[in-house]
Structures are given as structure tokens and as C-alpha cells.
Protein backbone atom coordinates (compact mmCIF):
# COMPACT_ATOMS: atom_id res chain seq x y z
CA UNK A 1 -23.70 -11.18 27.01
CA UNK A 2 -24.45 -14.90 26.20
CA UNK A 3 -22.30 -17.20 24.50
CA UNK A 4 -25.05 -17.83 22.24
CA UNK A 5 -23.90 -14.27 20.93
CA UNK A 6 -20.40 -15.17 20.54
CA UNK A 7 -19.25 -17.74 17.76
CA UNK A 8 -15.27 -19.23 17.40
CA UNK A 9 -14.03 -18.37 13.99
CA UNK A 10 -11.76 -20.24 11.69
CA UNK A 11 -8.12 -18.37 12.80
CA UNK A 12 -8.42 -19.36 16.33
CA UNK A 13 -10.41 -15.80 17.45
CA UNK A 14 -13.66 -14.92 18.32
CA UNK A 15 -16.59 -12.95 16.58
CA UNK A 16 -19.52 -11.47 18.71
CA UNK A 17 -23.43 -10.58 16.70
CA UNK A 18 -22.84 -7.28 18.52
CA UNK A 19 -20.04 -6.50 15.62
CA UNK A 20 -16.69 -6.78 17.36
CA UNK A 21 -14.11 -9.48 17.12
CA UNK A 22 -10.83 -10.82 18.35
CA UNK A 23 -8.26 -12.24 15.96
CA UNK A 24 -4.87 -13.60 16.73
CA UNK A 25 -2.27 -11.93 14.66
CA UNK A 26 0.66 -14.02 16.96
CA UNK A 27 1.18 -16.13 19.83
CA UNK A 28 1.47 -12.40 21.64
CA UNK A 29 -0.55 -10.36 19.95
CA UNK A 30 -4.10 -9.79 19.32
CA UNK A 31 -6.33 -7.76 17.15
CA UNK A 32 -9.38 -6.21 18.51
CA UNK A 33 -12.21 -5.04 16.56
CA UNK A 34 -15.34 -3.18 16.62
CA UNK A 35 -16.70 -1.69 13.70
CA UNK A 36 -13.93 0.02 11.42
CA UNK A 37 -11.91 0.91 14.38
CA UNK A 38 -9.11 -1.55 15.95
CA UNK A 39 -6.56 -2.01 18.22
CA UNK A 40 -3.67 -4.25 19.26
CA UNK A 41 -3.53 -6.61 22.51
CA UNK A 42 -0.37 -8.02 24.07
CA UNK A 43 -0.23 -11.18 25.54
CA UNK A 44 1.73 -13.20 27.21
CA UNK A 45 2.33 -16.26 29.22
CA UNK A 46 2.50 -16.82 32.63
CA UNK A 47 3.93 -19.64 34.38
CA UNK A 48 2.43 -18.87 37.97
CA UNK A 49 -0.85 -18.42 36.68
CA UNK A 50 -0.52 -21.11 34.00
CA UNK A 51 -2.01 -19.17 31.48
CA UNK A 52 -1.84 -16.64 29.04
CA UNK A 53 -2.50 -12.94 29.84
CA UNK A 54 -4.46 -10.24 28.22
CA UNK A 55 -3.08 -6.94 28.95
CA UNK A 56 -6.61 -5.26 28.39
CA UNK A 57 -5.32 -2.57 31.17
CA UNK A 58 -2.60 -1.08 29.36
CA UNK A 59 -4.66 0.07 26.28
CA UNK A 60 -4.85 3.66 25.52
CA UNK A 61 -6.75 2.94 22.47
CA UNK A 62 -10.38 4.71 22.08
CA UNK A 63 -12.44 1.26 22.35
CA UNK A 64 -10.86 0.67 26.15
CA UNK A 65 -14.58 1.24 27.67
CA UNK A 66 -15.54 -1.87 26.17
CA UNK A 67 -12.23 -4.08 25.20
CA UNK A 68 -11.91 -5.38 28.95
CA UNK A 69 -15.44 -6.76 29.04
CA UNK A 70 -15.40 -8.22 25.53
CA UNK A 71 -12.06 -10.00 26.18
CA UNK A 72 -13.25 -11.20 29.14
CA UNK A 73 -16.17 -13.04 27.09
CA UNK A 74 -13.80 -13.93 24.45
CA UNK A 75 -11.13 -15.61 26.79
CA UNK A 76 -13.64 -18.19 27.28
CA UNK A 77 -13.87 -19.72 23.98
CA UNK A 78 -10.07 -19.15 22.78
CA UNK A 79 -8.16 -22.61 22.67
CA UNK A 80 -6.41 -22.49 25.94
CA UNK A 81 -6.72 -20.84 29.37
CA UNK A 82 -6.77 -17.18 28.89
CA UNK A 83 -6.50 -14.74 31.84
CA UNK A 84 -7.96 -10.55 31.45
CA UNK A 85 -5.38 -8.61 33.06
């Protein structure tokens, strides 16, 4: 995936051409979605890292084959430094 495919959206989250997004619904929690389906995203800071973590690994949700490798594109254009966990 290119980040010509990927395009920042007005709430802070990021939209891909290929029909999934992530939306911030919090400062720890985020929405991903891909098509009509969607699931939730913890997140939360860490000081060693100096970032903000994306639990991608805990999801049990139906989209996991995908989420990790989408957040991982996402990360890169959310305000802030971001870190796929």
C-alpha cells in the first residue's frame, strides 16, 4: 500500500481508497472500519516508548487478518507517534 492510497480525514483518522478507515472515537479508543463491519481499538500511551500504542494484537474481532497491517499504514499519518502493538 502507498500513501497515495491513504488520505487524513477531518476527525483526526485516516481513510484508505481500498474502503476501510480509522476514526478516533477518544484519546484511547479507536474505530476501525471496513465495509459495514467494525471494530474497536484500545490505545494507550507509553512513556518508555514515547508513544501511543495500538493494541491491534488483542482483537478477536473478524477483520483481525487485515486490522494489523492497515493500522500499521494508518499510524503513519495520525497526528503524533503511533506504535502497532
Amino acid at each position: 500500500m502507498t500513501d497515495s492510497e491513504l488520505m487524513r480525514i477531518s476527525d483526526g483518522g485516516v481513510e484508505s481508497s481500498e474502503g476501510w478507515a480509522v476514526h478516533f472515537l477518544g484519546p484511547e479508543l479507536l474505530e476501525y472500519c471496513s465495509g459495514h463491519s467494525a471494530c474497536l481499538v484500545n490505545v494507550e500511551y507509553s512513556s518508555t516508548q514515547r508513544a501511543r500504542q495500538i493494541f491491534a494484537t488483542e482483537s478477536s474481532s473478524e477483520l483481525f487478518p487485515m486490522l494489523r497491517e492497515h493500522l500499521q499504514s494508518a499510524s503513519r499519518l495520525l497526528e503524533g507517534r503511533y506504535v502497532v502493538v
